[in-house]
C-alpha atoms as a PDB file:
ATOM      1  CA  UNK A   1     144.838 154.744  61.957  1.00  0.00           C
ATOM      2  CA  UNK A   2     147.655 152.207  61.551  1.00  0.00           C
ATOM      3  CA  UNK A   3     151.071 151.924  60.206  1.00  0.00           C
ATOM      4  CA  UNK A   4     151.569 153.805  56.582  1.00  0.00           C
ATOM      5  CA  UNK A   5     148.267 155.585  57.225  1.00  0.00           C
ATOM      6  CA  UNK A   6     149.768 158.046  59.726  1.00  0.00           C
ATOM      7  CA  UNK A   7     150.798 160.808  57.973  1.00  0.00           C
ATOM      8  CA  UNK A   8     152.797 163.645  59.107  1.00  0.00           C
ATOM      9  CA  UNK A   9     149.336 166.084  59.350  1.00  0.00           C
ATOM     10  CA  UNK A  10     147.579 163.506  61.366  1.00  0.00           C
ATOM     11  CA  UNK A  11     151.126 163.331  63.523  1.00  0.00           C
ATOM     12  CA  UNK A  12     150.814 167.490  63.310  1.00  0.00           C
ATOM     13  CA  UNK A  13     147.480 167.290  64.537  1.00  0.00           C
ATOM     14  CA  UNK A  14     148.302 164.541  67.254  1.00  0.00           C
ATOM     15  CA  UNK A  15     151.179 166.824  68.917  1.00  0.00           C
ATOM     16  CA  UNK A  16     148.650 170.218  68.856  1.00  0.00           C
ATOM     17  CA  UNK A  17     146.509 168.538  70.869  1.00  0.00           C
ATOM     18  CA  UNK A  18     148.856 166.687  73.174  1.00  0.00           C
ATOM     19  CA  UNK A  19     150.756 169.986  73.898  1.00  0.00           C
ATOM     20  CA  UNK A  20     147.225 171.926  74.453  1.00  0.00           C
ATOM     21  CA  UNK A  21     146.450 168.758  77.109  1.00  0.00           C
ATOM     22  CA  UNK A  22     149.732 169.392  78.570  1.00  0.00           C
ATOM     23  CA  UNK A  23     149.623 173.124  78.520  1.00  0.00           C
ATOM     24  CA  UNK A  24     145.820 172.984  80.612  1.00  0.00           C
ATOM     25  CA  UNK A  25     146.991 170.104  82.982  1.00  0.00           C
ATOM     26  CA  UNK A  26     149.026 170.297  86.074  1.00  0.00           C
ATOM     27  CA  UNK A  27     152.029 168.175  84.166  1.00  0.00           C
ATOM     28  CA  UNK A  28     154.050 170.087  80.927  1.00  0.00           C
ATOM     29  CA  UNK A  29     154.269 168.682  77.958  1.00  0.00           C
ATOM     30  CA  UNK A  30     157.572 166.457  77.999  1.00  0.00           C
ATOM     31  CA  UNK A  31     157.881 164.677  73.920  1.00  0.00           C
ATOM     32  CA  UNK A  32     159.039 166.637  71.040  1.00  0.00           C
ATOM     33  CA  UNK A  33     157.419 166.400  67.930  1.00  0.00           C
ATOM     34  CA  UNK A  34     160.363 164.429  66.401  1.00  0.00           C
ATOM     35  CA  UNK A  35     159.588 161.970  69.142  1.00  0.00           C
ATOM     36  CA  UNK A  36     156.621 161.197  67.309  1.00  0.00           C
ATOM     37  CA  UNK A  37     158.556 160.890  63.920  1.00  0.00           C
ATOM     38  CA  UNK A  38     160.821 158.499  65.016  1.00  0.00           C
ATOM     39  CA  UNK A  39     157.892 156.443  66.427  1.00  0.00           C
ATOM     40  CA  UNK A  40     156.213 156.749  63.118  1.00  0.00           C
ATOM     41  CA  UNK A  41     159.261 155.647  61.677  1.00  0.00           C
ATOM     42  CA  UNK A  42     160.171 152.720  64.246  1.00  0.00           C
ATOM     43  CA  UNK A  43     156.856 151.129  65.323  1.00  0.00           C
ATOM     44  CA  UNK A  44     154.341 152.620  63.232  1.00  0.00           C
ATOM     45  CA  UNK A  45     152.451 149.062  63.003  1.00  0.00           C
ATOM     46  CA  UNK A  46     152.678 149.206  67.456  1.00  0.00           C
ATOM     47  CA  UNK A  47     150.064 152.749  66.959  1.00  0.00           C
ATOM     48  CA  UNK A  48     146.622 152.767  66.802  1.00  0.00           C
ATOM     49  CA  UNK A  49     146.244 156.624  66.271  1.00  0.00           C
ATOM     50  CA  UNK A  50     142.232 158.260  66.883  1.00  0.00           C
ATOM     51  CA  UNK A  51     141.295 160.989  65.725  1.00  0.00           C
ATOM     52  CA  UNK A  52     137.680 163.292  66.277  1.00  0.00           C
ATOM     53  CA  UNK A  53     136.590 165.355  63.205  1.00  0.00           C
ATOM     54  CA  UNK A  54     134.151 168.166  64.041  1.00  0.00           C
ATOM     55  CA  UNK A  55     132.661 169.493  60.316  1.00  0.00           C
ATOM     56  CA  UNK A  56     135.566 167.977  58.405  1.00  0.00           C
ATOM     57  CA  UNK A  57     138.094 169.806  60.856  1.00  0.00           C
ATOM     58  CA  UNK A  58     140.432 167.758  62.769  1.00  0.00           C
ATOM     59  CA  UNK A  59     139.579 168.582  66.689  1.00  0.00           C
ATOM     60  CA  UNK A  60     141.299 165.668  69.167  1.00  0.00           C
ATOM     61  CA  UNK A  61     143.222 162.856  69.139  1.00  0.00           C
ATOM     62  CA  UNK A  62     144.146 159.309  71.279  1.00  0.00           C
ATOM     63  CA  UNK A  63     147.251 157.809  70.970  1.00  0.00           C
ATOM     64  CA  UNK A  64     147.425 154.175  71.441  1.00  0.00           C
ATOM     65  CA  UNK A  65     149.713 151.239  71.503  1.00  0.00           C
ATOM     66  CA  UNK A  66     149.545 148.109  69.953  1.00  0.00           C
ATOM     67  CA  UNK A  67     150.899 145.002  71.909  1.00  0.00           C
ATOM     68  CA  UNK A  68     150.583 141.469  72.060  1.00  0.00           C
ATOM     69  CA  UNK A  69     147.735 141.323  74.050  1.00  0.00           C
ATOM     70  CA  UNK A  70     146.215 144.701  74.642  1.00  0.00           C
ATOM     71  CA  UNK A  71     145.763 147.745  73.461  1.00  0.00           C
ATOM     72  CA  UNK A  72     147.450 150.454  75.584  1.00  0.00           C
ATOM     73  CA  UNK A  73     146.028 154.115  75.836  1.00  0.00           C
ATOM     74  CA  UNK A  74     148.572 156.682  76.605  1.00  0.00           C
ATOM     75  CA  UNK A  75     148.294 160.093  75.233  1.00  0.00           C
ATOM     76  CA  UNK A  76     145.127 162.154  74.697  1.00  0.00           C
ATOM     77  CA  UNK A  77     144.295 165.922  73.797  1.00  0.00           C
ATOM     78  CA  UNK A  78     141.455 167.900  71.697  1.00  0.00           C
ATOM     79  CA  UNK A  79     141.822 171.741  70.368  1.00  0.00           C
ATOM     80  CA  UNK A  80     138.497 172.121  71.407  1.00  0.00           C
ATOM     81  CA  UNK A  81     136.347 171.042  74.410  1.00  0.00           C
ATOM     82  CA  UNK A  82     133.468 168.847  73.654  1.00  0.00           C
ATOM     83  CA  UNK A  83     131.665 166.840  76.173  1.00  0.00           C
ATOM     84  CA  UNK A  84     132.279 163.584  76.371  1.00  0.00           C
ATOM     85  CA  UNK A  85     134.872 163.369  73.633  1.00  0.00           C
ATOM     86  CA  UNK A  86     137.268 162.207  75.563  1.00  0.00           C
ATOM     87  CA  UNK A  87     135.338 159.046  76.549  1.00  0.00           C
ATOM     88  CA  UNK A  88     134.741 158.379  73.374  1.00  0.00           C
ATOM     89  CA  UNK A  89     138.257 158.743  71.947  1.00  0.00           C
ATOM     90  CA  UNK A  90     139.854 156.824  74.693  1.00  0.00           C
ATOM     91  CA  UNK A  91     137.617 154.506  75.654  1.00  0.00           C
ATOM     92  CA  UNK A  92     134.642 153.502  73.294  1.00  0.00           C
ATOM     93  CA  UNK A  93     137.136 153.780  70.217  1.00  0.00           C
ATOM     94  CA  UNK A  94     139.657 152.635  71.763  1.00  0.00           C
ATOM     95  CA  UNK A  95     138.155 149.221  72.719  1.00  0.00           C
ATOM     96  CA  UNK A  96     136.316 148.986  68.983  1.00  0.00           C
ATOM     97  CA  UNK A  97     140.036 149.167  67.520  1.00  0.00           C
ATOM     98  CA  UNK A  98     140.975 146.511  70.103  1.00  0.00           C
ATOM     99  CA  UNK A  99     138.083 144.502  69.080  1.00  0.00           C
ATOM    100  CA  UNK A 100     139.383 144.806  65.749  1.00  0.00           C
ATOM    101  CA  UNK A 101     142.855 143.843  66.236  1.00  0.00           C
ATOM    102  CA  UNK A 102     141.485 140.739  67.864  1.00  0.00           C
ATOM    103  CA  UNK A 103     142.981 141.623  71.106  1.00  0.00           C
ATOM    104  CA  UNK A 104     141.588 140.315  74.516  1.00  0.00           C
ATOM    105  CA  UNK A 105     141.800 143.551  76.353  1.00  0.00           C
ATOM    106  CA  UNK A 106     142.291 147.190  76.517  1.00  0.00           C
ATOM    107  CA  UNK A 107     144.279 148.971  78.852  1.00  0.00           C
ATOM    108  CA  UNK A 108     143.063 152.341  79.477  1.00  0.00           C
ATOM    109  CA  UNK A 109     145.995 153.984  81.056  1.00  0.00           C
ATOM    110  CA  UNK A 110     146.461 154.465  85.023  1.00  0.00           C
ATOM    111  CA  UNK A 111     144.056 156.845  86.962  1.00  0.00           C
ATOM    112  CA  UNK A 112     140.726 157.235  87.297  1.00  0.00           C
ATOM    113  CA  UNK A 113     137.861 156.637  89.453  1.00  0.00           C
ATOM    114  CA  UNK A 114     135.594 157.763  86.136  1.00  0.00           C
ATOM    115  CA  UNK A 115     136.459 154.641  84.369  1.00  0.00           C
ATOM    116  CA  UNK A 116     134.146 152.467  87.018  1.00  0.00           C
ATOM    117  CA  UNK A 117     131.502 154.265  84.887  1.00  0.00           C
ATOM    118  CA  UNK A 118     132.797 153.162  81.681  1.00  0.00           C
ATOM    119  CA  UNK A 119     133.201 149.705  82.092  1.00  0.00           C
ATOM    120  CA  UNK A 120     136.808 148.961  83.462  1.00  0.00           C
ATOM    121  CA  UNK A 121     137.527 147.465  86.419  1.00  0.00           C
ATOM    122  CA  UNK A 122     140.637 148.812  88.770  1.00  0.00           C
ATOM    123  CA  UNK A 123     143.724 146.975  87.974  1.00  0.00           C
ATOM    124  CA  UNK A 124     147.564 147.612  89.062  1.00  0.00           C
ATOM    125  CA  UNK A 125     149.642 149.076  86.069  1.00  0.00           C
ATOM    126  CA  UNK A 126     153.561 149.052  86.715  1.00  0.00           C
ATOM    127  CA  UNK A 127     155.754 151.544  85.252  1.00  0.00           C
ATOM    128  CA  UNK A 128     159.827 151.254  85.157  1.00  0.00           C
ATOM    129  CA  UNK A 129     162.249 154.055  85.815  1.00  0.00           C
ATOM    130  CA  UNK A 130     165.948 154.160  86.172  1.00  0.00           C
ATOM    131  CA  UNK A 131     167.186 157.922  87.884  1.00  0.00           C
ATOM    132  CA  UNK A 132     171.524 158.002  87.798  1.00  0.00           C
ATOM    133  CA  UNK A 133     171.213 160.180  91.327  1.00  0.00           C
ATOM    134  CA  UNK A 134     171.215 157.963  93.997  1.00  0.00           C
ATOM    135  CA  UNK A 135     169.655 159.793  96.284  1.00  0.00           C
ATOM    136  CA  UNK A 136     167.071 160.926  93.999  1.00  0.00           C
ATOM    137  CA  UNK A 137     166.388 156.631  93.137  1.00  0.00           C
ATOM    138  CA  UNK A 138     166.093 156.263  96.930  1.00  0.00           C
ATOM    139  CA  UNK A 139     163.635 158.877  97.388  1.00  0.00           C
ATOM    140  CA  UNK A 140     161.728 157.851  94.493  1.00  0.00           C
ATOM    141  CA  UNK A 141     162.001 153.939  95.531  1.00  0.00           C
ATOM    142  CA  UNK A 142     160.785 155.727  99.724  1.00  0.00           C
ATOM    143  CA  UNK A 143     158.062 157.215  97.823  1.00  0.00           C
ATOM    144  CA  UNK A 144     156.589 154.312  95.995  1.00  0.00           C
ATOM    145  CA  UNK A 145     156.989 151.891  98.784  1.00  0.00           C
ATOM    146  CA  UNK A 146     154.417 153.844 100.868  1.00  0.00           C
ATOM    147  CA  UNK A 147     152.443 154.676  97.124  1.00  0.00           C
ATOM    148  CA  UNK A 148     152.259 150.773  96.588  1.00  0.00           C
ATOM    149  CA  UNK A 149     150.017 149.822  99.739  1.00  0.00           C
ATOM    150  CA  UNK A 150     147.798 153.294  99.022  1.00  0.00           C
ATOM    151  CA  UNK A 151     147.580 151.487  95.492  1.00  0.00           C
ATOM    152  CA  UNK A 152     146.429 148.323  96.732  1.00  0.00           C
ATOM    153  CA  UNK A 153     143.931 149.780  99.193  1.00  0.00           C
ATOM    154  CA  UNK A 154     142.277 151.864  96.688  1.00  0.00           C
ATOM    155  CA  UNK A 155     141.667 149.118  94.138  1.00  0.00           C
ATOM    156  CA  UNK A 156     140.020 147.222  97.207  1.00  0.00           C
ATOM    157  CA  UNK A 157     137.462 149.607  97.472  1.00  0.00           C
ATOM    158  CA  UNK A 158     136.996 150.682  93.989  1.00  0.00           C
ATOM    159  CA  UNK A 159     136.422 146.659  92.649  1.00  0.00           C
ATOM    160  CA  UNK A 160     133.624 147.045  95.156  1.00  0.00           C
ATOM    161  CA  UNK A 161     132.000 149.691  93.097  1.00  0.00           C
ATOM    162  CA  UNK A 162     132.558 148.187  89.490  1.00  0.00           C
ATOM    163  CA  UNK A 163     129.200 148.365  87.127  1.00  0.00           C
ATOM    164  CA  UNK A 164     129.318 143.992  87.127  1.00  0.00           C
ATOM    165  CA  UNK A 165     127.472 141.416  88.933  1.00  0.00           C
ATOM    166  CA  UNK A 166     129.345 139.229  90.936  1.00  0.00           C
ATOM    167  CA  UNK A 167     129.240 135.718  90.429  1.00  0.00           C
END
């Protein structure tokens, strides 16, 4: 779903499952539901919203974002574990919808020695963050300095192991 079809129940539904993801996971759930309003109302036509139905009942979601040239998954959760469903939610429907929207690529979010599996091949992402401590920035800046060769070395081996021919 695009634009005016997100509704406030499918938004309901969205944030149940992203705080139930957040709630099983090592991270805590960070957005507010009135986050998600103000998206709607801001950039609804940037969100590609997909949603799982199990008997008519609403039971995951994938949260997407439209840009110029790819589609961009970020956010993920289900009320209910199903095998597989998050594959297909973030993946396979998330690169129909991007064949749909015409768009050259989709960009499954960073992470994830799985995705060799699904057809992606490693690539860099790059993230941007501003932190008003100084110290704190430095550490952080430390910290990814030694991250970004780790990075780089990992994505060396992994494009060894995509699912593609070469040449």
């Amino acid at each position: 779903m695009i634009g005016d079809d997100l509704k406030d129940e499918h938004w309901d539904l969205f944030y149940r499952c992203y705080l139930d993801t957040g709630e099983r996971k090592w991270g805590r759930p960070y957005l507010t539901r009135k986050f998600f309003d103000i998206m709607q109302q801001t950039m609804r036509n940037d969100i590609c919203l997909v949603m799982a139905e199990m008997d008519g009942t609403p039971i995951a979601a994938a949260l997407n974002y439209i840009g110029s040239n790819a589609l961009y998954g970020r956010n993920w959760g289900a009320l209910i574990h199903k095998p597989f469903l998050h594959f297909e939610l973030c993946y396979y429907q998330a690169i129909e919808a991007g064949l749909e929207l015409g768009l050259p690529r989709v960009e499954a979010g960073a992470q994830g020695e799985h995705k060799l599996a699904r057809g992606y091949e490693p690539v860099v992402t790059h993230s941007a963050h501003w932190l008003a401590h100084p110290g704190l920035m430095q550490g952080v800046e430390n910290y990814l300095e030694q991250e970004r060769a780790a990075i780089e070395h990992e994505v060396d081996i992994l494009a060894k192991h995509t699912p593609f021919k070469k040449g």
